[in-house]
C-alpha atoms as a PDB file:
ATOM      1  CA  UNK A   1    -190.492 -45.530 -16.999  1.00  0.00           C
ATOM      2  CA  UNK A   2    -188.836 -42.627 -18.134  1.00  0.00           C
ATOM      3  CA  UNK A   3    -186.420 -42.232 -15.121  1.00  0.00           C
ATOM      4  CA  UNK A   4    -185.618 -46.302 -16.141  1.00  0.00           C
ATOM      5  CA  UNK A   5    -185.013 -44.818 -19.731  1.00  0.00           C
ATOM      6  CA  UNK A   6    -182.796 -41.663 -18.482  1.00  0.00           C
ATOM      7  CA  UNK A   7    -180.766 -44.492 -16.391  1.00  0.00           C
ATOM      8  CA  UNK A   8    -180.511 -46.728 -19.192  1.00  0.00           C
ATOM      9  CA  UNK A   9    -179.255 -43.740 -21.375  1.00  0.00           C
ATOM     10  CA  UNK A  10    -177.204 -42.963 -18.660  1.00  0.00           C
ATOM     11  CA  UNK A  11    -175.971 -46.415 -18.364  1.00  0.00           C
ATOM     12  CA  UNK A  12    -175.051 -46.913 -21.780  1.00  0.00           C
ATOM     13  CA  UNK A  13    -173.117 -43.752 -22.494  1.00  0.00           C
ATOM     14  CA  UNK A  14    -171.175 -44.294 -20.134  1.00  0.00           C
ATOM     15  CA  UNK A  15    -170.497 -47.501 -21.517  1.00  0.00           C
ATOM     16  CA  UNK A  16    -169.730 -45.844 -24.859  1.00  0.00           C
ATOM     17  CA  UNK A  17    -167.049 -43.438 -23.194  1.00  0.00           C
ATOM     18  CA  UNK A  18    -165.542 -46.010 -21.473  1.00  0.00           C
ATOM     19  CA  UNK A  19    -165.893 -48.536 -24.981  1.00  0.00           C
ATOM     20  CA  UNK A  20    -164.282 -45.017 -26.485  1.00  0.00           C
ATOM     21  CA  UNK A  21    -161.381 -45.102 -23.770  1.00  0.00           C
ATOM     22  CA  UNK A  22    -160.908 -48.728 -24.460  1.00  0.00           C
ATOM     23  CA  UNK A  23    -160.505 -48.395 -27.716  1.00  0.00           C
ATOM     24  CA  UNK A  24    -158.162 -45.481 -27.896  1.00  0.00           C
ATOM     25  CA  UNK A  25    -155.967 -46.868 -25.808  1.00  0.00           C
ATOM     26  CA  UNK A  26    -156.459 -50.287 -27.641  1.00  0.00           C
ATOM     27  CA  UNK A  27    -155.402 -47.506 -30.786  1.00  0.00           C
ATOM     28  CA  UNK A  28    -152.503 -46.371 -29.089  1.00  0.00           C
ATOM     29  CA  UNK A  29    -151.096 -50.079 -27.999  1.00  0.00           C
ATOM     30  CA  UNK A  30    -151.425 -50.868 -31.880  1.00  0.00           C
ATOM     31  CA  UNK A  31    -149.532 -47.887 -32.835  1.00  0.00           C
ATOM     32  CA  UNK A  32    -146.738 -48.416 -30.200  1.00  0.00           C
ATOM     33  CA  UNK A  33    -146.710 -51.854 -31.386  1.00  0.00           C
ATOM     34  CA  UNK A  34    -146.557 -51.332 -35.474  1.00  0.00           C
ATOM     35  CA  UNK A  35    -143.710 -48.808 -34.220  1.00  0.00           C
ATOM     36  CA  UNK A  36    -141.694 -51.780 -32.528  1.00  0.00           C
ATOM     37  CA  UNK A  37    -142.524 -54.064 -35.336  1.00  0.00           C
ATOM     38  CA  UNK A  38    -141.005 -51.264 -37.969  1.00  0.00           C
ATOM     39  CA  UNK A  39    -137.809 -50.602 -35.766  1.00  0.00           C
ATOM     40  CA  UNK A  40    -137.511 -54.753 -35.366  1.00  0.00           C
ATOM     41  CA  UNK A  41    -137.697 -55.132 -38.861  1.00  0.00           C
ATOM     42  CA  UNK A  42    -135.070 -52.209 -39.608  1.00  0.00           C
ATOM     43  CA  UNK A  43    -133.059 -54.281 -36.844  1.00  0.00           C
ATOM     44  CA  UNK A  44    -133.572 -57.045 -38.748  1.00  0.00           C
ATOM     45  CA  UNK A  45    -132.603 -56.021 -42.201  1.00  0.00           C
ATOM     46  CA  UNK A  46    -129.454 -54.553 -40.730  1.00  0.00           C
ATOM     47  CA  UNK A  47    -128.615 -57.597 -38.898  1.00  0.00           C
ATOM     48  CA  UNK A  48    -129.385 -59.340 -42.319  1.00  0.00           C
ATOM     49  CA  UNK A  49    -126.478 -57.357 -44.356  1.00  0.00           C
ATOM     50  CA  UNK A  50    -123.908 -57.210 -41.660  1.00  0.00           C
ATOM     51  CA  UNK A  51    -124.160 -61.100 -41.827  1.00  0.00           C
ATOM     52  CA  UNK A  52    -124.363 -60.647 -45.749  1.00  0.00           C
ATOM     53  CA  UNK A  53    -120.935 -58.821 -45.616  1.00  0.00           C
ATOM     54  CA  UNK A  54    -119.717 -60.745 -42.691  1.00  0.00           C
ATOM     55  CA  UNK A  55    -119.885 -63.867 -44.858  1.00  0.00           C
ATOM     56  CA  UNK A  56    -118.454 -61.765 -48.504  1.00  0.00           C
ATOM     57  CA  UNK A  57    -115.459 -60.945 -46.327  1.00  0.00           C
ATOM     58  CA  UNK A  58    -114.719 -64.327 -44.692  1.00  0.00           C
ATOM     59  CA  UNK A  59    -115.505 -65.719 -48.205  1.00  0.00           C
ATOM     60  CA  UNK A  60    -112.323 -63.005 -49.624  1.00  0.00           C
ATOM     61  CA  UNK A  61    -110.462 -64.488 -46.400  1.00  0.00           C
ATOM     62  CA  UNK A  62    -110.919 -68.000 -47.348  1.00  0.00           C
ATOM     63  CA  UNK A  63    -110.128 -67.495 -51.132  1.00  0.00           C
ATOM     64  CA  UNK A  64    -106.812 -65.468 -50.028  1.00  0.00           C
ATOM     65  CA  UNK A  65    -105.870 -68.083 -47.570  1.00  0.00           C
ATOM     66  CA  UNK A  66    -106.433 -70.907 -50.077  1.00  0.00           C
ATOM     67  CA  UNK A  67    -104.216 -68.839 -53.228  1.00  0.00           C
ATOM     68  CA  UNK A  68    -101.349 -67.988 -50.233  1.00  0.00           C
ATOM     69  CA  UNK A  69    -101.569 -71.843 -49.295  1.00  0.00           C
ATOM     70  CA  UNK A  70    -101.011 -72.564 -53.082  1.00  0.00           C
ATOM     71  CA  UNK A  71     -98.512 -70.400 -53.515  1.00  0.00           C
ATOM     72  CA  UNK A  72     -96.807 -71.950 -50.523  1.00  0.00           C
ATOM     73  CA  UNK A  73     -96.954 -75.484 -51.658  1.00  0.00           C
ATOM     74  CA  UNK A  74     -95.653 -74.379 -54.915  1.00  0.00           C
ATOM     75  CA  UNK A  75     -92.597 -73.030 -53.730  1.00  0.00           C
ATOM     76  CA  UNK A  76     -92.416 -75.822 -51.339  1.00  0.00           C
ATOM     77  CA  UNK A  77     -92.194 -78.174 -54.474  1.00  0.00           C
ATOM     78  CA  UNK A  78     -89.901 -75.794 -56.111  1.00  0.00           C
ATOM     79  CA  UNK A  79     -87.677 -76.146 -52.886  1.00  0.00           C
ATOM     80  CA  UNK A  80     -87.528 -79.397 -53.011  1.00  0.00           C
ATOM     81  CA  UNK A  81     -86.884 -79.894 -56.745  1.00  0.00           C
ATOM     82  CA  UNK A  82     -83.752 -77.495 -56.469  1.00  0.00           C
ATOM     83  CA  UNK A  83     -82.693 -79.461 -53.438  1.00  0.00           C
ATOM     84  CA  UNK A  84     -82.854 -83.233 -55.012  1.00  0.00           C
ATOM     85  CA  UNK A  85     -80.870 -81.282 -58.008  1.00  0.00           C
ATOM     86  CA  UNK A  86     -78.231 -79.667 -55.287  1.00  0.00           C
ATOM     87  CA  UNK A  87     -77.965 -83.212 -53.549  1.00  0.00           C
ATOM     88  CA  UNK A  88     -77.532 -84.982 -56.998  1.00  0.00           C
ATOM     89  CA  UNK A  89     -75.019 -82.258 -57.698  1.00  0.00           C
ATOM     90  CA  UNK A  90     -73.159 -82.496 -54.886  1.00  0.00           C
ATOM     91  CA  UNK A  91     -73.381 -86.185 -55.123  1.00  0.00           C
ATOM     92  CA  UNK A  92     -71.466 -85.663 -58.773  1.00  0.00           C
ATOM     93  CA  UNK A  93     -68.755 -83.568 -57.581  1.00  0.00           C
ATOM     94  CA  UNK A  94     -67.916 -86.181 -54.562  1.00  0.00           C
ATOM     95  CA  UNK A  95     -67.484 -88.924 -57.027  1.00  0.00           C
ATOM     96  CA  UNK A  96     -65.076 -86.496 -59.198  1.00  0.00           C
ATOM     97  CA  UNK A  97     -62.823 -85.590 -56.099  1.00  0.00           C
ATOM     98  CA  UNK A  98     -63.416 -89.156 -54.621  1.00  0.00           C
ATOM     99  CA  UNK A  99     -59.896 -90.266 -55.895  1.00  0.00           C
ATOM    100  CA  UNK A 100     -58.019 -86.913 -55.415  1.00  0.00           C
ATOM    101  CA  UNK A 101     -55.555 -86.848 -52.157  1.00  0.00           C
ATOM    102  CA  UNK A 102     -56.281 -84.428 -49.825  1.00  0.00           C
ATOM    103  CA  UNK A 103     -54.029 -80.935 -50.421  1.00  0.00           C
ATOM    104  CA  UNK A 104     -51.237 -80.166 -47.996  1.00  0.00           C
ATOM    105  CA  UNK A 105     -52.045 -76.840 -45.514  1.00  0.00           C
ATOM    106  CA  UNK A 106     -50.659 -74.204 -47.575  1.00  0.00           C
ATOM    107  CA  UNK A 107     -48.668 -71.822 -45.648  1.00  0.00           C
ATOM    108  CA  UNK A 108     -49.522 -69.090 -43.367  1.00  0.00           C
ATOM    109  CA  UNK A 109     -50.557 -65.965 -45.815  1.00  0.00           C
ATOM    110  CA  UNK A 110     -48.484 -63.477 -45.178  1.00  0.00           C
ATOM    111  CA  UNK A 111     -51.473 -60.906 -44.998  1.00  0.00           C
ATOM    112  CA  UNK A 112     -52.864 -61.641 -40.875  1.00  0.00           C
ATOM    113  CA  UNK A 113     -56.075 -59.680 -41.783  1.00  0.00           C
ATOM    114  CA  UNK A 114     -57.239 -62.764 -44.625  1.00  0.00           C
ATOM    115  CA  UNK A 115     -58.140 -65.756 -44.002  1.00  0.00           C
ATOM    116  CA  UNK A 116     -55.705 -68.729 -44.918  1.00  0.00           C
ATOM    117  CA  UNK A 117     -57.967 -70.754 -46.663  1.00  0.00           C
ATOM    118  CA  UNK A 118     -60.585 -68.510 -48.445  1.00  0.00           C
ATOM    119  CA  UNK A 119     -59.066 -64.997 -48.142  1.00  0.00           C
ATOM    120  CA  UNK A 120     -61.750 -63.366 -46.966  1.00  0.00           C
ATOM    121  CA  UNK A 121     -61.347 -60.398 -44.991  1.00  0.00           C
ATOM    122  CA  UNK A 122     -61.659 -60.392 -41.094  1.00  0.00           C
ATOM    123  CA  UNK A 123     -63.932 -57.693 -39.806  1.00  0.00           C
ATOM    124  CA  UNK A 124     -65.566 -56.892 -36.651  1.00  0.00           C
ATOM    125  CA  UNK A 125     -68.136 -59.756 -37.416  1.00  0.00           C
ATOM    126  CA  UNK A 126     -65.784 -62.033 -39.083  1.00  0.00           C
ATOM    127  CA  UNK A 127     -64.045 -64.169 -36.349  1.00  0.00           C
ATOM    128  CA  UNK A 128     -60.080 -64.925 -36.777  1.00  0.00           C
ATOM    129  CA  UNK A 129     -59.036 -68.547 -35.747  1.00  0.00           C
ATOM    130  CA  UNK A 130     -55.549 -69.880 -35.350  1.00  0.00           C
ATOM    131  CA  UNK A 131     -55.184 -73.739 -36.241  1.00  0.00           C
ATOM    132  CA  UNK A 132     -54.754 -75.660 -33.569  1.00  0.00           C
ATOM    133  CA  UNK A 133     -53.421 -78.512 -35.904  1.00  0.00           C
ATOM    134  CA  UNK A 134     -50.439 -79.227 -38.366  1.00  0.00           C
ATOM    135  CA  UNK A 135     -50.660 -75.597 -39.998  1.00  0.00           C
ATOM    136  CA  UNK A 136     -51.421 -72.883 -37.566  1.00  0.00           C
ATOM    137  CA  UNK A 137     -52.929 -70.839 -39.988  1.00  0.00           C
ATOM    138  CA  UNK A 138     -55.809 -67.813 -39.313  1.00  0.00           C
ATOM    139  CA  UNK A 139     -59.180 -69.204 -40.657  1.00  0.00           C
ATOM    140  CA  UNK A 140     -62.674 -67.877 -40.615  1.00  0.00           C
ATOM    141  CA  UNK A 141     -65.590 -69.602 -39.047  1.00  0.00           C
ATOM    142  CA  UNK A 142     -66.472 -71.326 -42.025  1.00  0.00           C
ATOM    143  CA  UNK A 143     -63.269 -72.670 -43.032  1.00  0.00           C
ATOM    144  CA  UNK A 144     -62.762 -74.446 -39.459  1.00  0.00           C
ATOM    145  CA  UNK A 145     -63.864 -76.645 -37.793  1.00  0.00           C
ATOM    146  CA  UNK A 146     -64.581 -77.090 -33.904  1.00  0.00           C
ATOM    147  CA  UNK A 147     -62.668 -79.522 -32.561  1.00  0.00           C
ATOM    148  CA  UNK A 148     -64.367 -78.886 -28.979  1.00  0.00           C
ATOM    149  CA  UNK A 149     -62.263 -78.285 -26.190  1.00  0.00           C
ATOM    150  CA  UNK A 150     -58.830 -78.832 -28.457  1.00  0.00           C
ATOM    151  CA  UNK A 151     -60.190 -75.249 -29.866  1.00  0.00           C
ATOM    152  CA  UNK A 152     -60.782 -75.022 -34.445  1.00  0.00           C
ATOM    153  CA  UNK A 153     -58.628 -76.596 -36.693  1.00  0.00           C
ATOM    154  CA  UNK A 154     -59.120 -76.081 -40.816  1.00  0.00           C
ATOM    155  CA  UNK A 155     -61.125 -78.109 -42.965  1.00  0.00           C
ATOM    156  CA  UNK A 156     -57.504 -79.531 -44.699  1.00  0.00           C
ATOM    157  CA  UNK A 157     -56.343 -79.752 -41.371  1.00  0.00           C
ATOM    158  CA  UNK A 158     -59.306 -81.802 -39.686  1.00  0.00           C
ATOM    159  CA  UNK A 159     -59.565 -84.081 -43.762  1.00  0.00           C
ATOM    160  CA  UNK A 160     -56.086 -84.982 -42.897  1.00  0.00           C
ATOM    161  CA  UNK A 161     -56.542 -85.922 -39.152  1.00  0.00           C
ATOM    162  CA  UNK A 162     -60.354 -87.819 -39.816  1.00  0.00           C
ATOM    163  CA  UNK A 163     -60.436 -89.031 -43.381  1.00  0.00           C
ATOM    164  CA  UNK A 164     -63.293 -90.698 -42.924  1.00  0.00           C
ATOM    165  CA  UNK A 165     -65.100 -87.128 -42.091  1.00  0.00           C
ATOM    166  CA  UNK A 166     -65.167 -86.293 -46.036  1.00  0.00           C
END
């Protein structure tokens, strides 16, 4: 009997050490794992205000974008108002110079560097273009127009050739 009780003792420290072992490493696995769950959660709450401040900034974005599109539609109705009023305008002043004959070509300025019709100075970016009609007068680019491959005639010029062009 007492060797069965020294066994038994035996037995059952040894089952105590190895409960011991057990349980410090069942110590160490919840340690490790409270560890994780802190760095997760730190994870986690960063995550949390990056999307906070993703979604502030793309909320500025939006409210910028809709004032700029405001903005833009406002001056798009602006642009339109001042162009019914320049159409109405011009409108006015066609009916007042409906009945006027069309002027003569005046004669050739005497001055080659202006332009015949506008006087406007011809520089290195201001084109000179003889007539090719009834005056042969120097014009500018905007006081011509192209007649294709008969070369630019002036606006009197062309009025007087296609009356139906004014």
């Amino acid at each position: 009997l007492p060797q069965r009780l020294a066994s038994l003792a035996a037995t059952a420290q040894e089952e105590t050490w190895q409960s011991r072992q057990q349980l410090q490493a069942q110590r160490q696995e919840m340690a490790r794992l409270q560890e994780e769950l802190c760095r997760a959660r730190q994870d986690g709450e960063r995550w949390a205000s990056a999307l906070q401040r993703a979604q502030r900034e793309a909320l500025e974005r939006e409210a910028t974008r809709g004032a700029e599109q405001a903005r833009q539609q406002e001056l798009i109705r602006d642009m339109k108002k001042r162009l019914l009023e320049l159409l109405r305008e011009k409108d006015a002043l066609w009916q007042k110079t409906e009945g006027i004959d069309t002027p003569m070509p005046s004669p050739v300025p005497r001055d080659p560097g202006l332009c015949a019709r506008c006087h406007k100075d011809f520089r290195l970016l201001s084109r000179r273009y003889n007539c090719s009609r009834l005056c042969q007068g120097k014009v500018c680019h905007t006081c011509s127009v192209d007649m294709g491959k008969h070369g630019r005639c002036c606006l009197i010029c062309y009025q007087q050739r296609h009356p139906q062009a004014t």
